[in-house]
C-alpha atoms as a PDB file:
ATOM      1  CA  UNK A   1       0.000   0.000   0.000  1.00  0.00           C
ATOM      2  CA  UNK A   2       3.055   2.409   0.540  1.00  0.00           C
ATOM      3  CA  UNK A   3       4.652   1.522  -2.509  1.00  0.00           C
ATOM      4  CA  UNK A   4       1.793   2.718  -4.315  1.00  0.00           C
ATOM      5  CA  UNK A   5       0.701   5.756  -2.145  1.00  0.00           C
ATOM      6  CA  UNK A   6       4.465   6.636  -3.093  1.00  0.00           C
ATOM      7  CA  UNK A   7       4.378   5.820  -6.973  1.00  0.00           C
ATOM      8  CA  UNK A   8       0.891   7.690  -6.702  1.00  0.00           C
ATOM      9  CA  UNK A   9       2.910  10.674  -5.099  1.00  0.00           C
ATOM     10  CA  UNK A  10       5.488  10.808  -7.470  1.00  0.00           C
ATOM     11  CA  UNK A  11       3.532  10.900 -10.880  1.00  0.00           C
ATOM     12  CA  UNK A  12       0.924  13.631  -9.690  1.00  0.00           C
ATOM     13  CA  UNK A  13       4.087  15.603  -8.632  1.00  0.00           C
ATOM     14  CA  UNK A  14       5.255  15.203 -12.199  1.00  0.00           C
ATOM     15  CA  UNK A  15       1.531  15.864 -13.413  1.00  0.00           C
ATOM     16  CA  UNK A  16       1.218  19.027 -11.525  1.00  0.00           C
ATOM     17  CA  UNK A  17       4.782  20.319 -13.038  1.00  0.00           C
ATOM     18  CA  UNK A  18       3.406  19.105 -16.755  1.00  0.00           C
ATOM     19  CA  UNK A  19       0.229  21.019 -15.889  1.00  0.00           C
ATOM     20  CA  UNK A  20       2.009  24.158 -14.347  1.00  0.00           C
ATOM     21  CA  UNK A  21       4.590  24.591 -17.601  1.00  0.00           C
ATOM     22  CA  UNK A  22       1.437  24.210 -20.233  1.00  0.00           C
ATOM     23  CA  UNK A  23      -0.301  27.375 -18.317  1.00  0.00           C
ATOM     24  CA  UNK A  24       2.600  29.072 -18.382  1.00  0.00           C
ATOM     25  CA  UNK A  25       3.079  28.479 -21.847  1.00  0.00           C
ATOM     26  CA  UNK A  26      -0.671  29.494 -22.592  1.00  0.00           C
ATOM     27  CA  UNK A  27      -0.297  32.305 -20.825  1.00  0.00           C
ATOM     28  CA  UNK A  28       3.377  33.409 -22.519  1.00  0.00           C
ATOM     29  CA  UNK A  29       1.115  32.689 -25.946  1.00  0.00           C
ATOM     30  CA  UNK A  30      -1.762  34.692 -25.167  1.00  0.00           C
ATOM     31  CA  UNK A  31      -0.045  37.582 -24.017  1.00  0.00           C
ATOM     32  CA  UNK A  32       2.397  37.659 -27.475  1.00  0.00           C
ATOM     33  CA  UNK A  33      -0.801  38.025 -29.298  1.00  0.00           C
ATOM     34  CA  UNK A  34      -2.656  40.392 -27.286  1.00  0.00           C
ATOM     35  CA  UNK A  35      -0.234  42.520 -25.447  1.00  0.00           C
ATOM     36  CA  UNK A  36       0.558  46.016 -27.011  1.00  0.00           C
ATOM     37  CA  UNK A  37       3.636  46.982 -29.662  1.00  0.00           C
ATOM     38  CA  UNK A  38       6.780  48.350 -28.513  1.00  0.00           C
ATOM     39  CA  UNK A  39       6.706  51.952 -27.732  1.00  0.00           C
ATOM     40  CA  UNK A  40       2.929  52.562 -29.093  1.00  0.00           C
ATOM     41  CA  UNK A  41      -0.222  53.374 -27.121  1.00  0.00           C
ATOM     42  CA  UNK A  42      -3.008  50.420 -27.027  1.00  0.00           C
ATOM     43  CA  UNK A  43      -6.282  51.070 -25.575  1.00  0.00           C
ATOM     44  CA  UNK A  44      -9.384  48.335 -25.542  1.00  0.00           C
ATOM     45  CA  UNK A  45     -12.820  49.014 -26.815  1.00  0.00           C
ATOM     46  CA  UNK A  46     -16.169  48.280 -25.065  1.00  0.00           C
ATOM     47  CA  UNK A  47     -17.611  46.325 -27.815  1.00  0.00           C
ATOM     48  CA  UNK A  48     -14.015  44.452 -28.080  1.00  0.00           C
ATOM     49  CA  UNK A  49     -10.988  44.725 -29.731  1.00  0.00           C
ATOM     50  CA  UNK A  50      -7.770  46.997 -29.576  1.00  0.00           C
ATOM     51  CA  UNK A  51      -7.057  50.506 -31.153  1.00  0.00           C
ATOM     52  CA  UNK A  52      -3.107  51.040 -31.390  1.00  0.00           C
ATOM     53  CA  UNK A  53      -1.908  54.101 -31.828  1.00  0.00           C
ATOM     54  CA  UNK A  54       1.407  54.389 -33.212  1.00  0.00           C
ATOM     55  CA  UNK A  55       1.094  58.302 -34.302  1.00  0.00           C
ATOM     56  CA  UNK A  56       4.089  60.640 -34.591  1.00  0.00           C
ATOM     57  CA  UNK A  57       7.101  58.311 -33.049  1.00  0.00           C
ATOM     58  CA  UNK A  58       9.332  58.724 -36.142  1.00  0.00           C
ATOM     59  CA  UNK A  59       8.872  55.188 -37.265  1.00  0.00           C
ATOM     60  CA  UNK A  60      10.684  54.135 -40.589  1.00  0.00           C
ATOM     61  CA  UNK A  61       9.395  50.854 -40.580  1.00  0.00           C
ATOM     62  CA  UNK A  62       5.992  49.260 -39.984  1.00  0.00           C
ATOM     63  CA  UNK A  63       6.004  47.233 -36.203  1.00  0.00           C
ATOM     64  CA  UNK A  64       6.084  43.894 -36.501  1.00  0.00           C
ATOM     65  CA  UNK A  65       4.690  43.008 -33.146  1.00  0.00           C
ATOM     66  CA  UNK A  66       1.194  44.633 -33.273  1.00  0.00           C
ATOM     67  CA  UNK A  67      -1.316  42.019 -31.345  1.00  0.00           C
ATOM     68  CA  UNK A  68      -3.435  40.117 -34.044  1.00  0.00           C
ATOM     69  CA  UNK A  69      -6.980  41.240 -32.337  1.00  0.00           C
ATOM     70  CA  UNK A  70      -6.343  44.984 -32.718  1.00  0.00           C
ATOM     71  CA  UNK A  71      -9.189  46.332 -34.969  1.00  0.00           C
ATOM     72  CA  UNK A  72      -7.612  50.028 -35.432  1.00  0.00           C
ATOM     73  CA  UNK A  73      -4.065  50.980 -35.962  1.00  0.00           C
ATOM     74  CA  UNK A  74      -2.503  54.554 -36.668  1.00  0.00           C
ATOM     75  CA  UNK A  75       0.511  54.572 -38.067  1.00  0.00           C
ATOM     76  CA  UNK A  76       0.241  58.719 -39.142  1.00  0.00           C
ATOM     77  CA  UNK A  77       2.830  61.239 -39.231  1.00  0.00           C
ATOM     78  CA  UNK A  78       5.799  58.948 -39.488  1.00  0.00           C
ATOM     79  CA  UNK A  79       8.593  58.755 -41.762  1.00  0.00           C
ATOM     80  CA  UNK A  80       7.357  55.215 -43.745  1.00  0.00           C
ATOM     81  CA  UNK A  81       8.680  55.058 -47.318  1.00  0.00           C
ATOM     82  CA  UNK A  82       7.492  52.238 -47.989  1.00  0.00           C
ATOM     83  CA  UNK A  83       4.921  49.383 -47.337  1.00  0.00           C
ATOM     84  CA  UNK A  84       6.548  45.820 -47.657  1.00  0.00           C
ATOM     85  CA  UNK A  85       4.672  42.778 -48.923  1.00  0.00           C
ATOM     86  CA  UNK A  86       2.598  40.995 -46.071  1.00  0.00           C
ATOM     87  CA  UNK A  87       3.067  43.932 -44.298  1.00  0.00           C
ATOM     88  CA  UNK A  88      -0.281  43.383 -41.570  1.00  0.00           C
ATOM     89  CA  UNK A  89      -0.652  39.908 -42.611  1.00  0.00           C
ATOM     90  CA  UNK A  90      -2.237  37.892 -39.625  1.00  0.00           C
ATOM     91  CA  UNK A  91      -4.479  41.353 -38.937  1.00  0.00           C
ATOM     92  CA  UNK A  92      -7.586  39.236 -39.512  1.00  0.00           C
ATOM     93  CA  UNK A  93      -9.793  41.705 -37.589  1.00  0.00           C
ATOM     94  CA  UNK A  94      -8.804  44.994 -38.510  1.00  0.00           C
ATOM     95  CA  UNK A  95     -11.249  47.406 -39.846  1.00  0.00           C
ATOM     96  CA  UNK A  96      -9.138  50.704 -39.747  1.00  0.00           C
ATOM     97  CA  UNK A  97      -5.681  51.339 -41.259  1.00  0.00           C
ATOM     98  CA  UNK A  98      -4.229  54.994 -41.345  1.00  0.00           C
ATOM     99  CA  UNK A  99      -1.035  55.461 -42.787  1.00  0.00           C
ATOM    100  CA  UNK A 100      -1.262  59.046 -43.714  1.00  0.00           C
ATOM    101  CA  UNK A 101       1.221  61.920 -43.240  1.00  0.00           C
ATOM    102  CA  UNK A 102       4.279  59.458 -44.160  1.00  0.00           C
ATOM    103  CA  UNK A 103       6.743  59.700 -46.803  1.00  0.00           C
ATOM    104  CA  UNK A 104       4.848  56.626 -48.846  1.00  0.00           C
ATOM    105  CA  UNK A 105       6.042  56.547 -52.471  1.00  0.00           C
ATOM    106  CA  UNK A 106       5.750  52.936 -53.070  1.00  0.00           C
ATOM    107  CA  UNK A 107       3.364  49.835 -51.846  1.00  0.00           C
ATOM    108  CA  UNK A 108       4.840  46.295 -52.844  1.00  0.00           C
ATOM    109  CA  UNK A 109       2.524  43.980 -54.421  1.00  0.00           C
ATOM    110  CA  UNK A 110       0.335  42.103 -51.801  1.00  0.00           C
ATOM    111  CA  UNK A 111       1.222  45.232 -49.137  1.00  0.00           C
ATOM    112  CA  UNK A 112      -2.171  44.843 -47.643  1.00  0.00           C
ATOM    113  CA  UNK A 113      -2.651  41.248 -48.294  1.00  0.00           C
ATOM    114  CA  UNK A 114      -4.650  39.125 -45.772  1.00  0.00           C
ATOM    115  CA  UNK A 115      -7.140  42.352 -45.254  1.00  0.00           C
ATOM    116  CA  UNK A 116      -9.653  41.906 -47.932  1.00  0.00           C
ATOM    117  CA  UNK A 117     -12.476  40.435 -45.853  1.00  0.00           C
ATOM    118  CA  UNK A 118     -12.011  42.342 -42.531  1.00  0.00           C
ATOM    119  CA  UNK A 119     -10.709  45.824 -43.912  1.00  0.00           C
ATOM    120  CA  UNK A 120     -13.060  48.865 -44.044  1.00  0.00           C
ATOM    121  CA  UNK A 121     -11.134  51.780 -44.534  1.00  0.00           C
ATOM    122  CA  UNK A 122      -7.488  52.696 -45.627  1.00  0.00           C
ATOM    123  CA  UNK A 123      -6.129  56.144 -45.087  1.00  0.00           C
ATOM    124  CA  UNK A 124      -3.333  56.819 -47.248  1.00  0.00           C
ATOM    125  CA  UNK A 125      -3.470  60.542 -47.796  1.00  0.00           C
ATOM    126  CA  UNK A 126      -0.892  63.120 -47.667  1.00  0.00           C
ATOM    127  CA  UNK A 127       1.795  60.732 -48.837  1.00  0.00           C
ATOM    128  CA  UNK A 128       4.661  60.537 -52.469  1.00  0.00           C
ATOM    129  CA  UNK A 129       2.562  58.311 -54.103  1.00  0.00           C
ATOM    130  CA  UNK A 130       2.536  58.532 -57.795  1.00  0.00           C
ATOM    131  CA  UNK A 131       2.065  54.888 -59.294  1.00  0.00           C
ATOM    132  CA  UNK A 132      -1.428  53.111 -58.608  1.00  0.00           C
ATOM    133  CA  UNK A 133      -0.197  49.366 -58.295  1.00  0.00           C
ATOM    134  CA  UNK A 134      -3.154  47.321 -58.686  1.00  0.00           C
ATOM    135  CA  UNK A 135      -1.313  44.183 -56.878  1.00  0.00           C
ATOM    136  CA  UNK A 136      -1.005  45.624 -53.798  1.00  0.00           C
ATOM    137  CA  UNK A 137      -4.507  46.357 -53.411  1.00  0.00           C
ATOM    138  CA  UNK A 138      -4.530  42.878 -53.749  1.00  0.00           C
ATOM    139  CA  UNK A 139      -8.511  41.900 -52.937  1.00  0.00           C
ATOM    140  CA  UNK A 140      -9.092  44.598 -50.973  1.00  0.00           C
ATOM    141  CA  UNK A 141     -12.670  46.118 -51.015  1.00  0.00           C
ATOM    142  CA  UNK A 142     -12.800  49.008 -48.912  1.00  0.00           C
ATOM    143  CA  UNK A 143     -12.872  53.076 -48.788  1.00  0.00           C
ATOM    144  CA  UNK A 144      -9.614  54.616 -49.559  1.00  0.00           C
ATOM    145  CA  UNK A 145      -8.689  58.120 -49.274  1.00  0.00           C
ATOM    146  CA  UNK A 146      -5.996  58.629 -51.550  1.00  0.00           C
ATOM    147  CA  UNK A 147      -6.023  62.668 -51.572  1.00  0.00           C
ATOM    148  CA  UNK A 148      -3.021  65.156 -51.510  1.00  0.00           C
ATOM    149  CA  UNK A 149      -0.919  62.188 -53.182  1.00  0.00           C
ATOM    150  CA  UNK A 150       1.770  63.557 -56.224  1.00  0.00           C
ATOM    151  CA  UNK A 151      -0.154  61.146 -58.740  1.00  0.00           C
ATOM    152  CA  UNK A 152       1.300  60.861 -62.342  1.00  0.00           C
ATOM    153  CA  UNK A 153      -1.585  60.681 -64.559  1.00  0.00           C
ATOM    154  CA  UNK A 154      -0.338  58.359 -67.407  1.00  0.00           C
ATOM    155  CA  UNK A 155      -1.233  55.341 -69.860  1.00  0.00           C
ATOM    156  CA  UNK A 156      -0.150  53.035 -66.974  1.00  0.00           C
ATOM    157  CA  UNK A 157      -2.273  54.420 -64.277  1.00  0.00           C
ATOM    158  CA  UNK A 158      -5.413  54.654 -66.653  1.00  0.00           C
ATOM    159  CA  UNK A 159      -4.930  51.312 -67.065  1.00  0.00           C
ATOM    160  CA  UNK A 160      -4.410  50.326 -63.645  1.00  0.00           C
ATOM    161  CA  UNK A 161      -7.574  52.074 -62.444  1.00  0.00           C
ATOM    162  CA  UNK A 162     -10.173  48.780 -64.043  1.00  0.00           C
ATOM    163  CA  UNK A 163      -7.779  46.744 -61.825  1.00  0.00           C
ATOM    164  CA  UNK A 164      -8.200  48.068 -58.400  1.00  0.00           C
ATOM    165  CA  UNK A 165     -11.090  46.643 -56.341  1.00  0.00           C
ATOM    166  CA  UNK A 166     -11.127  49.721 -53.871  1.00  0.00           C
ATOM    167  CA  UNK A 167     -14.510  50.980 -53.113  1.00  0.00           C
ATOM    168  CA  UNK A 168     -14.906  52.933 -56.752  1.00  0.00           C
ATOM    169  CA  UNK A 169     -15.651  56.373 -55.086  1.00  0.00           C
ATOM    170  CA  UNK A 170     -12.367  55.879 -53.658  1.00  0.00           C
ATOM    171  CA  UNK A 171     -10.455  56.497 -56.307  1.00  0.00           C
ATOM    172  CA  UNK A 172     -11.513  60.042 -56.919  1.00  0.00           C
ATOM    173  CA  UNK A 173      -8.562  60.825 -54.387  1.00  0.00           C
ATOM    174  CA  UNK A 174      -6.566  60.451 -57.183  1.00  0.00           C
ATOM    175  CA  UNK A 175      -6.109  64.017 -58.606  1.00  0.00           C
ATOM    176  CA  UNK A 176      -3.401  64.145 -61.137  1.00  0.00           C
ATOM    177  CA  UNK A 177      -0.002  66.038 -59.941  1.00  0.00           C
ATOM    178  CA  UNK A 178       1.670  65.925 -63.735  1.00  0.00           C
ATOM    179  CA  UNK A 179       0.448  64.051 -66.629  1.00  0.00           C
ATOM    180  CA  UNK A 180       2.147  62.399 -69.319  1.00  0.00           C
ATOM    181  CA  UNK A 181       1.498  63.637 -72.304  1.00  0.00           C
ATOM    182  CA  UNK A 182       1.832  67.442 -70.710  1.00  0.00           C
ATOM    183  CA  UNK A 183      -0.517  68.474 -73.373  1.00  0.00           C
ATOM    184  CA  UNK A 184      -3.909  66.532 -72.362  1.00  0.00           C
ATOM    185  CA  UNK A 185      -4.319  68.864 -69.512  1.00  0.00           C
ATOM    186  CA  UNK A 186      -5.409  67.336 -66.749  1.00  0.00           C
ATOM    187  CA  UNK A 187      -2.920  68.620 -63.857  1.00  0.00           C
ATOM    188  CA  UNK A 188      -5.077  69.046 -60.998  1.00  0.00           C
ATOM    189  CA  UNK A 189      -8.284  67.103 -62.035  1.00  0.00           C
ATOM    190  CA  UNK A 190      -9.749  63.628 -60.224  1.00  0.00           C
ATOM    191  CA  UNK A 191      -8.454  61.049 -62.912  1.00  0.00           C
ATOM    192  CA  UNK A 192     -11.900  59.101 -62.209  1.00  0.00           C
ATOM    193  CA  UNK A 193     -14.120  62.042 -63.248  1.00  0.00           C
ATOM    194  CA  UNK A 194     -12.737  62.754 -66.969  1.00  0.00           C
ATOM    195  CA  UNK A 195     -13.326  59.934 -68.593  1.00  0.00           C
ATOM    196  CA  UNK A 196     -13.445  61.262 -71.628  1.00  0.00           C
ATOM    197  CA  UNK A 197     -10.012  61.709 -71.763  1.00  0.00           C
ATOM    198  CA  UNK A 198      -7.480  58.912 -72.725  1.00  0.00           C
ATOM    199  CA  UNK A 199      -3.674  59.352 -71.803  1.00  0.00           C
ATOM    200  CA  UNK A 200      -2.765  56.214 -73.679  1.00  0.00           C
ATOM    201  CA  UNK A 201      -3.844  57.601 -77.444  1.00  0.00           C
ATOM    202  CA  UNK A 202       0.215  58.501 -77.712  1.00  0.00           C
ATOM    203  CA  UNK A 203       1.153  55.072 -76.892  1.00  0.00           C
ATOM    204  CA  UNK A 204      -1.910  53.751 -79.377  1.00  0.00           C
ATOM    205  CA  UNK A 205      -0.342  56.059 -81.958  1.00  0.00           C
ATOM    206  CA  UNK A 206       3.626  54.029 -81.421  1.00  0.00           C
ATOM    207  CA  UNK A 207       2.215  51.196 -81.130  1.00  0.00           C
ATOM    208  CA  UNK A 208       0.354  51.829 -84.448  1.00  0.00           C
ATOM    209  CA  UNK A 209       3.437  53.278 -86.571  1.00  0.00           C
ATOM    210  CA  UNK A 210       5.162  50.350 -85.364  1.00  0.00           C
ATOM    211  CA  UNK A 211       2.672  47.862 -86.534  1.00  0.00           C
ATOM    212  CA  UNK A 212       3.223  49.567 -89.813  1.00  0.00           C
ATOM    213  CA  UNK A 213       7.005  49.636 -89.872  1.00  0.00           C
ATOM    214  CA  UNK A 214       6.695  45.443 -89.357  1.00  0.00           C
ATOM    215  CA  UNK A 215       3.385  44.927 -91.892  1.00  0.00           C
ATOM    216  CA  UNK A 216       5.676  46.989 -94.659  1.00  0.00           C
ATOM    217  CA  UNK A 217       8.635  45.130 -93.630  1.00  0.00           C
ATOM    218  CA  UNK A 218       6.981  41.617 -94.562  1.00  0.00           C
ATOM    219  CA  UNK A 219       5.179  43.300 -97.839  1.00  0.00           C
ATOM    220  CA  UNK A 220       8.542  44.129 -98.493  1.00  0.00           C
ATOM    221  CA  UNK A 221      10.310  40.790 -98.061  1.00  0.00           C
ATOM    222  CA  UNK A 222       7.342  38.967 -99.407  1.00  0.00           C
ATOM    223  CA  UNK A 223       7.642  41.383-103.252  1.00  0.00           C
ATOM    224  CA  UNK A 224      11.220  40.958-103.186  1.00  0.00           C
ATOM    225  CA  UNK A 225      10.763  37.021-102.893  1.00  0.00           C
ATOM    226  CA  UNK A 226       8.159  37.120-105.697  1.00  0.00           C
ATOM    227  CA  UNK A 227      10.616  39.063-107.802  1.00  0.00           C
ATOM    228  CA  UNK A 228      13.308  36.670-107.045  1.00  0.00           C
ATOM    229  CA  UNK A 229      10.958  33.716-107.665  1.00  0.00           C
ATOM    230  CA  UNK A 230       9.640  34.586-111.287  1.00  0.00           C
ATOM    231  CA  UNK A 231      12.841  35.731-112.311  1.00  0.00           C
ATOM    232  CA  UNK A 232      14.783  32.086-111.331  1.00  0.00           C
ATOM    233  CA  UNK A 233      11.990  30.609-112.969  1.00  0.00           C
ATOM    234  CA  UNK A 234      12.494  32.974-115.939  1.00  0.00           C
ATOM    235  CA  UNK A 235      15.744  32.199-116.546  1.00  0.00           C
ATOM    236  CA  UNK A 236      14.816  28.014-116.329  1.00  0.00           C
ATOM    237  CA  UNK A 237      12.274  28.984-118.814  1.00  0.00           C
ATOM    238  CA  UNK A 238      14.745  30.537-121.085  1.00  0.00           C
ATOM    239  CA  UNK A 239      17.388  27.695-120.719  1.00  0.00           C
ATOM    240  CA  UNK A 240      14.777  24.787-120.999  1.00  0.00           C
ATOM    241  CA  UNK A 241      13.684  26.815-124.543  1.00  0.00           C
ATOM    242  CA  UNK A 242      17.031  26.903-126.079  1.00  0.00           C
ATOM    243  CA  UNK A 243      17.570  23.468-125.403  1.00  0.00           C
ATOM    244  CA  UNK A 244      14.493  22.579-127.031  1.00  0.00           C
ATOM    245  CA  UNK A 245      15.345  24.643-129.939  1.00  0.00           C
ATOM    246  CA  UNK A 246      18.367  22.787-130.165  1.00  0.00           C
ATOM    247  CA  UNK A 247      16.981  19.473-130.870  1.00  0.00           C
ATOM    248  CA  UNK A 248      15.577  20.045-134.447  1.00  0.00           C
ATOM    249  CA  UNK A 249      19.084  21.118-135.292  1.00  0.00           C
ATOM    250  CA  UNK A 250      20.934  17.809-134.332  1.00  0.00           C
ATOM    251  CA  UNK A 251      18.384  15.489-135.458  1.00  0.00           C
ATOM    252  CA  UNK A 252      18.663  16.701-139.057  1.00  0.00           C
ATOM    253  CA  UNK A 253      22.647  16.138-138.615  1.00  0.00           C
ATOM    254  CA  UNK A 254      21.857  12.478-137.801  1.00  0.00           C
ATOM    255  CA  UNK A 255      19.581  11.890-141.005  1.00  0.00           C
ATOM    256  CA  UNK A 256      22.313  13.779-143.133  1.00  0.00           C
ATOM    257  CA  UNK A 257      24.827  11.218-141.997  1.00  0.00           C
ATOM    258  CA  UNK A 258      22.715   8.453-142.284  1.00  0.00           C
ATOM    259  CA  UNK A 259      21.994   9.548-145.595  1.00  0.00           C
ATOM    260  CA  UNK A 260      25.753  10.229-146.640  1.00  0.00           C
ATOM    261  CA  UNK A 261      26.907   6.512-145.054  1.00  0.00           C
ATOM    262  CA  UNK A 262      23.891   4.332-147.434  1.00  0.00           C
ATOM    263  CA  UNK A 263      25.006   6.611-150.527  1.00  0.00           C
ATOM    264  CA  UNK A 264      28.751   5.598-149.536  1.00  0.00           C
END
């Protein structure tokens, strides 16, 4: 009976230790996901979730360690040039991103990637952004404000706009800066709202002159083969003629000697 009160002693000991480290553990876990990023402010809302607020701390890159149930972050008036692929990925419930007041002049393809189905508004105003890349608004449904941006208004960005899923009043943020051609004029008009006016009719135009250059270069090489053909089979003509012509001519020879040899 002591040996097992003792063997009975021993294993829960080892039980409650087992028990103690997977708490621990859970615990450790729990607070990874949920505590608040370095050096930002996190506050929790009454109908659930967290808000961090990352405003004005000179950030150059995008935190790394923001809790996966925050539902608002505010990454404004930092120094951000850039937003990397995957950038929020494993965000699954956040509804508000504001990146605005940064030095943004480029978004990597699939820089908002994983937000599509939780993501309700994206504030990227008051950035460098020129370029509209469709791939990093990869999926993504939801109101944009995309004001005070230097946008280039060119054949790539008109046909860019078709591509982005944004919500489509959106994308009236996007007043042209400069324009390419100059001529079109449409330096300081929404993009969205002229559609009348098409900024790839130069690139039409090269691409048409250049579709001409290669149809006459084929016309070309096909008349020069025709020219080379007929006169090759000209000049066959001409020998298989004169031989024929010459055939008469030795035939008569033959009789003639035949003639000369029976008379001999």
């Amino acid at each position: 009976m002591s040996l097992l009160a003792d063997w009975l002693l021993r294993h829960s000991v080892v039980m409650c230790l087992l028990l103690h480290s997977l708490v621990l553990m859970t615990f450790c876990f729990h607070h990874a996901a949920t505590s608040c990023s370095k050096n930002c402010y996190c506050t929790e809302s009454e109908s659930g979730g967290k808000t961090v607020r990352c405003s004005n701390l000179q950030l150059t890159e995008i935190p790394q360690d923001i809790p996966n149930d925050t539902r608002r972050v505010y990454l404004d008036f930092n120094l951000l040039t850039t937003v990397p692929t995957n950038a929020f990925a494993g965000l699954t419930q956040l509804v508000e991103l504001d990146l605005s007041h940064n030095e943004l002049s480029e978004l990597e393809p699939g820089a908002f990637r994983g937000l599509g189905s939780s993501l309700q508004f994206l504030d990227l105003s008051s950035n460098k952004l020129g370029n509209l890349t469709p791939d990093a608004f990869e999926g993504l449904r939801a109101r944009a404000n995309l004001t005070n941006n230097p946008w280039h208004c060119n054949c790539n960005l008109q046909m860019a706009m078709p591509r982005v899923d944004l919500e489509p009043a959106s994308l009236t943020g996007v007043v042209c800066h400069t324009s390419e051609p100059e001529k079109i004029g449409v330096e300081g008009l929404a993009f969205l709202l002229a559609p009348d006016i098409d900024l790839c009719v130069e690139m039409k135009r090269t691409t048409d002159v250049a579709m001409l250059v290669v149809m006459f270069g084929w016309f070309t090489m096909v008349i020069s083969y025709l020219v080379y053909y007929v006169r090759a089979n000209q000049e066959d003509a001409r020998r298989h003629l004169e031989y024929l012509k010459s055939l008469p001519s030795r035939q008569g020879k033959s009789e003639e000697s035949s003639t000369i040899s029976t008379v001999v």
